[in-house]
Structures are given as structure tokens and as C-alpha cells.
N, C-alpha and C. Protein backbone atom coordinates (compact mmCIF):
# COMPACT_ATOMS: atom_id res chain seq x y z
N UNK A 1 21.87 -29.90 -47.02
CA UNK A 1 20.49 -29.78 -46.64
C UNK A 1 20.40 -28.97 -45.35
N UNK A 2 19.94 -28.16 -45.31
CA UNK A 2 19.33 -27.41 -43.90
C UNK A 2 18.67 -27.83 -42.98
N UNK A 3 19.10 -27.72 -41.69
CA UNK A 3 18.27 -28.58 -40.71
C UNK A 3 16.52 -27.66 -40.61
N UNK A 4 15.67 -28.28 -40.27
CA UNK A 4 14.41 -28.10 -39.94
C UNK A 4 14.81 -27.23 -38.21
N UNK A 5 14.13 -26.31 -37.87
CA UNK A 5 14.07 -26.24 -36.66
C UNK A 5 12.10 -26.50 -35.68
N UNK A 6 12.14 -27.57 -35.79
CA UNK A 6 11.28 -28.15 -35.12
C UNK A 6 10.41 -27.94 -33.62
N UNK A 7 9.56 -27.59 -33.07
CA UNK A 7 9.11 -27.29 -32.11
C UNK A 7 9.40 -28.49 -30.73
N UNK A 8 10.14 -29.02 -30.16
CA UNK A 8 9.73 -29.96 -29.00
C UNK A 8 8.89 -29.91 -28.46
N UNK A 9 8.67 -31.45 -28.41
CA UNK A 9 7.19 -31.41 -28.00
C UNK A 9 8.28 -32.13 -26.40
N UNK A 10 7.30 -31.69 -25.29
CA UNK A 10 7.08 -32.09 -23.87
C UNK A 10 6.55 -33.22 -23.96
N UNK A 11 7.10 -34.33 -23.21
CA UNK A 11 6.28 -35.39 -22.90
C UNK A 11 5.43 -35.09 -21.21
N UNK A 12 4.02 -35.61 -21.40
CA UNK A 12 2.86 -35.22 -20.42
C UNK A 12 2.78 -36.62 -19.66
N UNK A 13 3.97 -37.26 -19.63
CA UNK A 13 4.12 -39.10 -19.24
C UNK A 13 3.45 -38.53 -17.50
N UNK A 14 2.81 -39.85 -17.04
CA UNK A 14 2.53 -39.52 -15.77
C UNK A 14 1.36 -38.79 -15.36
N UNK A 15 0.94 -38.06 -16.70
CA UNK A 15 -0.11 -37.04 -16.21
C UNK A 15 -1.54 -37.52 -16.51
N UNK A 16 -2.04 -37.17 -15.80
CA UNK A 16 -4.32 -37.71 -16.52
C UNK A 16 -4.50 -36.46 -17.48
N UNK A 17 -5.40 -36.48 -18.05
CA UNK A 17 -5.46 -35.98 -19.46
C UNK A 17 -6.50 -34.71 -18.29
N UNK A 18 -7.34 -35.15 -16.93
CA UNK A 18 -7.81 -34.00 -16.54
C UNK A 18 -6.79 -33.53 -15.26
N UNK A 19 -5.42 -33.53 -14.96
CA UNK A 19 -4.37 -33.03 -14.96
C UNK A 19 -3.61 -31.81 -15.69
N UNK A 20 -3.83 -32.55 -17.01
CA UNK A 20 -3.16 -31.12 -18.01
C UNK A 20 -3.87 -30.71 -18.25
N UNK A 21 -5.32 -30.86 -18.81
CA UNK A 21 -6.68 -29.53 -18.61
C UNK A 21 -6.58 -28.94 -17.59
N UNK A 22 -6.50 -29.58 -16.32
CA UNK A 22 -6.60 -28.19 -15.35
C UNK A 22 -5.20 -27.64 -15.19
N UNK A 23 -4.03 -28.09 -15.73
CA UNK A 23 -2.83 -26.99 -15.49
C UNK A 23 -3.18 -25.82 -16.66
N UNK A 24 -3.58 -26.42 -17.94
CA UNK A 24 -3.52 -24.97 -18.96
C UNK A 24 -4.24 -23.96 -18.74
N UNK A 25 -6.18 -24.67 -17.45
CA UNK A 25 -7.27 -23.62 -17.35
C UNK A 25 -6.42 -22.69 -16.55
N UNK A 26 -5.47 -23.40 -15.12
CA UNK A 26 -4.75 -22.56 -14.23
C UNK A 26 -3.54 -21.62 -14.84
N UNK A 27 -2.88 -21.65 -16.43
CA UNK A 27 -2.11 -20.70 -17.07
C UNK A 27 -3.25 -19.92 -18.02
N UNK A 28 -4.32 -20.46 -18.24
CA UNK A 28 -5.29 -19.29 -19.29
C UNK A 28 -6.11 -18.30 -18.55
N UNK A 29 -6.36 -18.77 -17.09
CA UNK A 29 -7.20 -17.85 -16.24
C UNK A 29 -5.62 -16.93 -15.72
N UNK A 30 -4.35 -17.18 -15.33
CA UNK A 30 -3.69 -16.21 -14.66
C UNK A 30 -3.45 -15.87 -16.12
N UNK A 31 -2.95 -16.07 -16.92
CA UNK A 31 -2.59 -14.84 -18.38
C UNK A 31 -3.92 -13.46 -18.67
N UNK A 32 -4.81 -14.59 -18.46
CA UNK A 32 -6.27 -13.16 -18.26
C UNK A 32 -6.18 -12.27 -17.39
N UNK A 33 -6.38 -12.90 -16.07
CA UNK A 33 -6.46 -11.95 -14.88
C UNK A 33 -5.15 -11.15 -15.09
N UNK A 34 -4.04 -11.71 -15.49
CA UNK A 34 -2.97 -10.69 -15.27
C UNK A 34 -2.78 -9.27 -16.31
N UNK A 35 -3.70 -9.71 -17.46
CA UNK A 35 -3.78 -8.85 -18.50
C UNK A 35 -5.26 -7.95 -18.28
N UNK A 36 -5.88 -8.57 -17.61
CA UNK A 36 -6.80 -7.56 -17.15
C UNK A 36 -6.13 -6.43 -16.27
N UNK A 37 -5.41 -7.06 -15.06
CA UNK A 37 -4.87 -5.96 -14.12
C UNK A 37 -3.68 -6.03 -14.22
N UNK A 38 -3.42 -5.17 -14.84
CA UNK A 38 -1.90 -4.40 -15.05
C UNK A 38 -1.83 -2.96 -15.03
N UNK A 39 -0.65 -2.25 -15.03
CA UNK A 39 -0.24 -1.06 -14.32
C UNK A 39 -0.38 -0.01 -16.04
N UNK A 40 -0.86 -0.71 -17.07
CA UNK A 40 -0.87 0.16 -18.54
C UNK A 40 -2.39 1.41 -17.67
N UNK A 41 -1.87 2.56 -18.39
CA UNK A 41 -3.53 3.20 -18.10
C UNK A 41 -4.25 3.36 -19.26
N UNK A 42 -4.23 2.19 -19.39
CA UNK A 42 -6.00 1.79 -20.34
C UNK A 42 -7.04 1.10 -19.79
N UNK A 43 -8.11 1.42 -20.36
CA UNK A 43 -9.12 0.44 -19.50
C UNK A 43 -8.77 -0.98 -19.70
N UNK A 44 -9.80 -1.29 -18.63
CA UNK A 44 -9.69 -3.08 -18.61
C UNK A 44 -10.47 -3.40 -19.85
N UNK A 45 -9.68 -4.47 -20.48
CA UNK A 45 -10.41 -5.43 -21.70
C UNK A 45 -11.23 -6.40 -21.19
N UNK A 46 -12.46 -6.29 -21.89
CA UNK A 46 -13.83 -6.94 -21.61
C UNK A 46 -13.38 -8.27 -21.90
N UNK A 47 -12.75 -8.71 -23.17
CA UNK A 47 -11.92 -9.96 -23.26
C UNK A 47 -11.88 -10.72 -22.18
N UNK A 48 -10.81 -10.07 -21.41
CA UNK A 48 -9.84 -10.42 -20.21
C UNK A 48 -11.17 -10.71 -19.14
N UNK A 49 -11.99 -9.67 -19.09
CA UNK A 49 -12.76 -9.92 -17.54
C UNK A 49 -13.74 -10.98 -18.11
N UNK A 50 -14.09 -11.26 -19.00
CA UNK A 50 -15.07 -11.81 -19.65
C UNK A 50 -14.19 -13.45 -19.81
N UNK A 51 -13.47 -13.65 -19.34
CA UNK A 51 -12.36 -15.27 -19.26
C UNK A 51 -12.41 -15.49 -18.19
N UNK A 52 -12.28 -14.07 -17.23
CA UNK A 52 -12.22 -14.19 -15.88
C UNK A 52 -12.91 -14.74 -15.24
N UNK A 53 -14.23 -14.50 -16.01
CA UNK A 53 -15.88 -14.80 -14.95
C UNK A 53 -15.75 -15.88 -15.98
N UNK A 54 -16.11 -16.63 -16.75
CA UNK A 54 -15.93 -17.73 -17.37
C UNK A 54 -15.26 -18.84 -16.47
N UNK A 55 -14.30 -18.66 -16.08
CA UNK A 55 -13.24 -19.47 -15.37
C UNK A 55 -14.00 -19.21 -14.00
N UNK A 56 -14.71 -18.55 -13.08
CA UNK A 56 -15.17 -18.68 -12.23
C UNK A 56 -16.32 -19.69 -11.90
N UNK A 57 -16.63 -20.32 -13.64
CA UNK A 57 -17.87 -21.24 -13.39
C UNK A 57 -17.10 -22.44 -13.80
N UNK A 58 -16.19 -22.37 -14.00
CA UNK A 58 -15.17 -23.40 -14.71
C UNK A 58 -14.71 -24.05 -13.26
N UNK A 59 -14.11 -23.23 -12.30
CA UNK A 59 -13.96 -24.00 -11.26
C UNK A 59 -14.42 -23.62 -10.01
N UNK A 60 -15.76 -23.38 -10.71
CA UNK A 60 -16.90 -23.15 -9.23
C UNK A 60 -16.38 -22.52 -8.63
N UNK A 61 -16.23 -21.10 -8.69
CA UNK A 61 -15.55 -20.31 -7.29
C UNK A 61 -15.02 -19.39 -7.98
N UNK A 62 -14.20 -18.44 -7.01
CA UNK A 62 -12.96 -17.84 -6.96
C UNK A 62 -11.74 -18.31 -6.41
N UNK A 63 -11.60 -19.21 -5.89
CA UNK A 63 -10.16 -19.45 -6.10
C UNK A 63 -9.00 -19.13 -6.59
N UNK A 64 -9.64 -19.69 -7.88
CA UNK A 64 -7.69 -19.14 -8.90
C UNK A 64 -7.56 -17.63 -9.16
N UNK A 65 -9.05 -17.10 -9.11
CA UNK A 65 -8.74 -15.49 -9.41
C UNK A 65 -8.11 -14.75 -7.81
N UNK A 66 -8.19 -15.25 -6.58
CA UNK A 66 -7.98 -15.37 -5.62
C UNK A 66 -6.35 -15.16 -5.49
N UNK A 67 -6.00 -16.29 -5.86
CA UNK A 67 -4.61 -17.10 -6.12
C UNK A 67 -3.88 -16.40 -6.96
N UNK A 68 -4.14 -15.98 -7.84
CA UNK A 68 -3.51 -14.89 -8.66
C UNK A 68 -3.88 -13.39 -8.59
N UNK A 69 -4.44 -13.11 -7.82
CA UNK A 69 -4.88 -11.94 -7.67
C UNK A 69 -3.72 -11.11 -6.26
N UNK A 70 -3.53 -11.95 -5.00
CA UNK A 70 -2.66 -11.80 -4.17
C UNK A 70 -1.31 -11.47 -4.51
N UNK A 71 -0.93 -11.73 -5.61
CA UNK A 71 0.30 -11.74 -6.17
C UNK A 71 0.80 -10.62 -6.60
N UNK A 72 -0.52 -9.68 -6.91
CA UNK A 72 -0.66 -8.24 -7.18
C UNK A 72 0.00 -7.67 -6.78
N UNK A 73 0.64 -6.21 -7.29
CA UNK A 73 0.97 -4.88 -6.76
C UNK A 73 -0.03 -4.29 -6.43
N UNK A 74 -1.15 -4.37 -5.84
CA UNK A 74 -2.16 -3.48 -5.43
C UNK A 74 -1.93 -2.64 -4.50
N UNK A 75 -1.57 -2.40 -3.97
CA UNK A 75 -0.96 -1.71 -2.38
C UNK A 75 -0.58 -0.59 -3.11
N UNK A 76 0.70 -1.08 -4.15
CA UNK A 76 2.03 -0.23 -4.37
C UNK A 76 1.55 0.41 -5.78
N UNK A 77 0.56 0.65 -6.66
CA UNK A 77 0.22 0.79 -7.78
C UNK A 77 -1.46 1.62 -7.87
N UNK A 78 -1.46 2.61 -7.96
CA UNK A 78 -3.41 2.72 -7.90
C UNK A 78 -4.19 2.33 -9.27
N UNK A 79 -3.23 2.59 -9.86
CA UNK A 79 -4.06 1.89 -11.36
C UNK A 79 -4.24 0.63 -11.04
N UNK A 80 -3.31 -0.45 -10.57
CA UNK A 80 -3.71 -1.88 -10.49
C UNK A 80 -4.58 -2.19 -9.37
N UNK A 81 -4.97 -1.20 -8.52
CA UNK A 81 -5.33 -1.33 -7.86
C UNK A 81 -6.91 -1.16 -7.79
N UNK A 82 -7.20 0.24 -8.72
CA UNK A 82 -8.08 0.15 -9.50
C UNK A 82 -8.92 -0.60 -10.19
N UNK A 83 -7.97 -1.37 -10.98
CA UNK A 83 -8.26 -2.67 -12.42
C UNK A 83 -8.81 -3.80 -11.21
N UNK A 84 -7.63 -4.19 -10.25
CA UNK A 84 -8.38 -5.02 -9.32
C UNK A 84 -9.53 -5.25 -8.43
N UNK A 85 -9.90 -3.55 -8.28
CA UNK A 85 -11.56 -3.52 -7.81
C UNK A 85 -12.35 -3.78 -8.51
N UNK A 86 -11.95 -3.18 -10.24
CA UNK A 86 -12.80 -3.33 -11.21
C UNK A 86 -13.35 -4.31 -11.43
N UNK A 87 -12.16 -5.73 -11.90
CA UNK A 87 -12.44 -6.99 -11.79
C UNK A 87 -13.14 -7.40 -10.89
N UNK A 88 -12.97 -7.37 -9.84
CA UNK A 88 -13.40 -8.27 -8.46
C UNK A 88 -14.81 -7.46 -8.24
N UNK A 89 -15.42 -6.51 -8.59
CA UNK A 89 -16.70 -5.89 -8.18
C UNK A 89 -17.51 -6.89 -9.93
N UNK A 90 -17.00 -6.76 -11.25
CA UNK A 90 -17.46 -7.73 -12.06
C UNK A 90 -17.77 -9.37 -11.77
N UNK A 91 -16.51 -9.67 -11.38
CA UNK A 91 -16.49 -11.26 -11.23
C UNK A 91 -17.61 -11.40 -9.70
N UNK A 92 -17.86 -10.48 -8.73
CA UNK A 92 -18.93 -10.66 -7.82
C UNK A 92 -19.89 -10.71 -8.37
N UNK A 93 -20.67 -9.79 -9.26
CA UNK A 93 -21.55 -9.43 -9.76
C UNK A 93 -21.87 -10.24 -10.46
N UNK A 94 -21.28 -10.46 -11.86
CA UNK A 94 -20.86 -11.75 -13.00
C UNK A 94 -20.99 -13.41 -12.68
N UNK A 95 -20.22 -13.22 -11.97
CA UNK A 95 -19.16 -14.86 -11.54
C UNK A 95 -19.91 -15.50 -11.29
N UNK A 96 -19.46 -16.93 -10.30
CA UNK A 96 -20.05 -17.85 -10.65
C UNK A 96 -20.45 -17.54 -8.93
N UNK A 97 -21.78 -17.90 -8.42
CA UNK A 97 -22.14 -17.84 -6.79
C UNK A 97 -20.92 -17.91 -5.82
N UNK A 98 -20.08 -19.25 -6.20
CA UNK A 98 -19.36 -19.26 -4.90
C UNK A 98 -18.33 -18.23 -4.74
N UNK A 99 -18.35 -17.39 -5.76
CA UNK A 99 -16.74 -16.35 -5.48
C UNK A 99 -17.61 -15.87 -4.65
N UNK A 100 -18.62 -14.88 -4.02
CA UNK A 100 -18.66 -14.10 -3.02
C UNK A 100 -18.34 -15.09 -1.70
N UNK A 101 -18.38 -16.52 -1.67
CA UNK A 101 -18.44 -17.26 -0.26
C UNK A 101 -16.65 -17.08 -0.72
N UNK A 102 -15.87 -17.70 -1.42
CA UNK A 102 -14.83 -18.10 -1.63
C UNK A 102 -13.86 -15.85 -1.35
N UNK A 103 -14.38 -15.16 -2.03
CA UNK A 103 -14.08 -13.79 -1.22
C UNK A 103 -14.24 -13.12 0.13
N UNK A 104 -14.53 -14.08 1.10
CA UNK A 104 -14.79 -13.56 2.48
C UNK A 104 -14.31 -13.65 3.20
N UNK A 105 -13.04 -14.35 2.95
CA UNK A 105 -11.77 -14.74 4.02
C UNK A 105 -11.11 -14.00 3.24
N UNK A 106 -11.10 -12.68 2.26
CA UNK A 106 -10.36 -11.47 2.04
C UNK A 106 -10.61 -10.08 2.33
N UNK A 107 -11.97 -10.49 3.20
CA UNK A 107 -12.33 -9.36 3.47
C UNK A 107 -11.23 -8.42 3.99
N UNK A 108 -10.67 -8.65 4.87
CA UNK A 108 -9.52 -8.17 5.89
C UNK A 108 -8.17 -7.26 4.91
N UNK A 109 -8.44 -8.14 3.56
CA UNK A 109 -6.92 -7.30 2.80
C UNK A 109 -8.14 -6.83 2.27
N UNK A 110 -9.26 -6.42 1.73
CA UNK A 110 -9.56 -5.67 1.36
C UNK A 110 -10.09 -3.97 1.95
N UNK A 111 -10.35 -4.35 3.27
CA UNK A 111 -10.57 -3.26 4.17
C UNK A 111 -9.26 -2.64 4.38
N UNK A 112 -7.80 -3.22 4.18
CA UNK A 112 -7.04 -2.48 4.57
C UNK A 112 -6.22 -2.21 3.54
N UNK A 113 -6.54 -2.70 2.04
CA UNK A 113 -6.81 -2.15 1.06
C UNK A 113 -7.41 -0.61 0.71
N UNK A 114 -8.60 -0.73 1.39
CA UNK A 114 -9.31 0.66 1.54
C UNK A 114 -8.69 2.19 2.53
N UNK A 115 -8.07 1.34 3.66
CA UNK A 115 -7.65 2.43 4.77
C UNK A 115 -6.16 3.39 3.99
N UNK A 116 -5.48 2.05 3.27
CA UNK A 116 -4.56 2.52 2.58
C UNK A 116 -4.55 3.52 1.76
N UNK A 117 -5.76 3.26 0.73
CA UNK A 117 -5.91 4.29 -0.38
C UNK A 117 -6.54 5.64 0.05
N UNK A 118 -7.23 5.84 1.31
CA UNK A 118 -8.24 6.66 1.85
C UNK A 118 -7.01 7.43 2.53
N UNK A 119 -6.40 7.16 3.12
CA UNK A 119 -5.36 8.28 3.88
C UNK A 119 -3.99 8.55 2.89
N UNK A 120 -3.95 7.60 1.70
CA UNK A 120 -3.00 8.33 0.58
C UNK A 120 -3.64 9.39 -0.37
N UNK A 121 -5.19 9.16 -0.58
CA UNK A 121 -6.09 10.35 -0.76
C UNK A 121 -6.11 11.66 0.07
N UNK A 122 -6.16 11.44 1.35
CA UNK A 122 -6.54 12.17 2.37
C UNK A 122 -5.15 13.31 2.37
N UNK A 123 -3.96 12.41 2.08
CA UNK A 123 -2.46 12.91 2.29
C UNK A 123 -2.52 14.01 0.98
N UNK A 124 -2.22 13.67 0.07
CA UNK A 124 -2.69 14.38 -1.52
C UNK A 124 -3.59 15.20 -1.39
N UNK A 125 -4.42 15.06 -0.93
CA UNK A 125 -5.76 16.15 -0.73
C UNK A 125 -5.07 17.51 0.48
N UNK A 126 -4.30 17.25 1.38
CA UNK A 126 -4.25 18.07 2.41
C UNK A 126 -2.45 18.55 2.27
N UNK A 127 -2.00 18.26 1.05
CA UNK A 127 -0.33 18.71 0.36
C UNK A 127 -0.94 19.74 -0.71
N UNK A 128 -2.01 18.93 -1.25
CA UNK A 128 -2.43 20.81 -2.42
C UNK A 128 -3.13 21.56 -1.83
N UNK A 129 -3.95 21.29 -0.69
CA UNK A 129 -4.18 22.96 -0.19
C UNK A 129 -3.47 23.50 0.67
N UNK A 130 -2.23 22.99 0.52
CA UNK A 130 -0.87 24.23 1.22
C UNK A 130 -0.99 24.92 -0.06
């Protein structure tokens, strides 16, 4: 007879049932956000941003898009860097009220976010008209 190969199941011993709801919302919102902003050059999937802002009313805020968003190559990448304005100018717009309060203690990486990309523009811009 052939053995079955069976899935294991995890035991969730110890846990509240709104414990493991909020660990899977905290792996279904970073699998989104991360598939929204990635370094592919395709546009962002409406899918993806459309879970994103979902999950922003899910746990009142920005937070977790916050939380996973830092984790980014944004600096080092302009496409993701891109996708990440994209998102974050939607989920303001979109989202749930408190992400703009819960985005204001980022102001600071985002301004220097900006200085970054503006003088790697500026650099590129002033190498092709040699």
C-alpha cells in the first residue's frame, strides 16, 4: 500500500481565535503590499492596492502598510520606489482616515526620499548633456 502524503496540520494551542485572525490579516496585507511594490516593470495591480486600502479599514490606520513598507528597497530601486509612492498617494487618498495621522511621523523618510531621487535626476540630467 502506498503511503498518503498528508498535509500537517499546526497546532494553534495557546492561541485566541482573534490572535490567529490577526496573524493571517498581518501575512495577507504584507503578501499584497509586497506584490504591489516590487522591482517587476509592470504596473501596480489594482488587486494588490485594492487589499491594501481594505486592510487600512481593517486595522484602522496605516500601520501594517507602514511596517511593511520600511522594509522596502526604495532608496536603492526607482521602480519600487515608484510603486511605493503609487501605493501610499492611493492608500492616502483611498484608505481608511487614520493612515494620513498614522503617515506623519514618516514624513522625514519621505522628504529625504525626495532629495534622493531629485539630485539622482539632477545627476542623469547633467551626464547627458556632456
Amino acid at each position: 500500500m502506498s503511503s498518503l502524503h498528508l498535509p500537517r496540520v499546526v497546532s494553534q494551542r495557546g492561541k485566541s481565535s482573534l490572535e490567529v485572525e490577526r496573524e493571517n490579516f498581518e501575512k495577507r496585507q504584507a503578501v499584497a503590499i509586497n506584490k504591489a511594490i516590487n522591482s517587476q516593470e509592470t504596473p501596480v495591480k489594482e488587486k494588490h492596492v485594492r487589499n491594501t486600502i481594505l486592510g487600512t479599514f481593517q486595522d484602522n490606520g496605516g500601520g501594517m502598510f507602514w511596517t511593511v513598507a520600511t522594509k522596502l528597497p526604495v532608496q536603492g530601486n526607482p521602480i519600487v520606489c515608484w510603486k511605493f509612492l503609487h501605493v501610499l498617494h492611493k492608500i492616502l487618498r483611498d484608505g481608511h482616515p487614520n493612515v494620513i495621522i498614522d503617515s506623519m511621523k514618516y514624513r522625514s523618510h519621505l522628504t529625504d526620499l525626495g532629495k534622493l531621487w531629485v539630485s539622482s535626476a539632477r545627476d542623469c540630467l547633467s551626464a547627458a548633456s556632456l
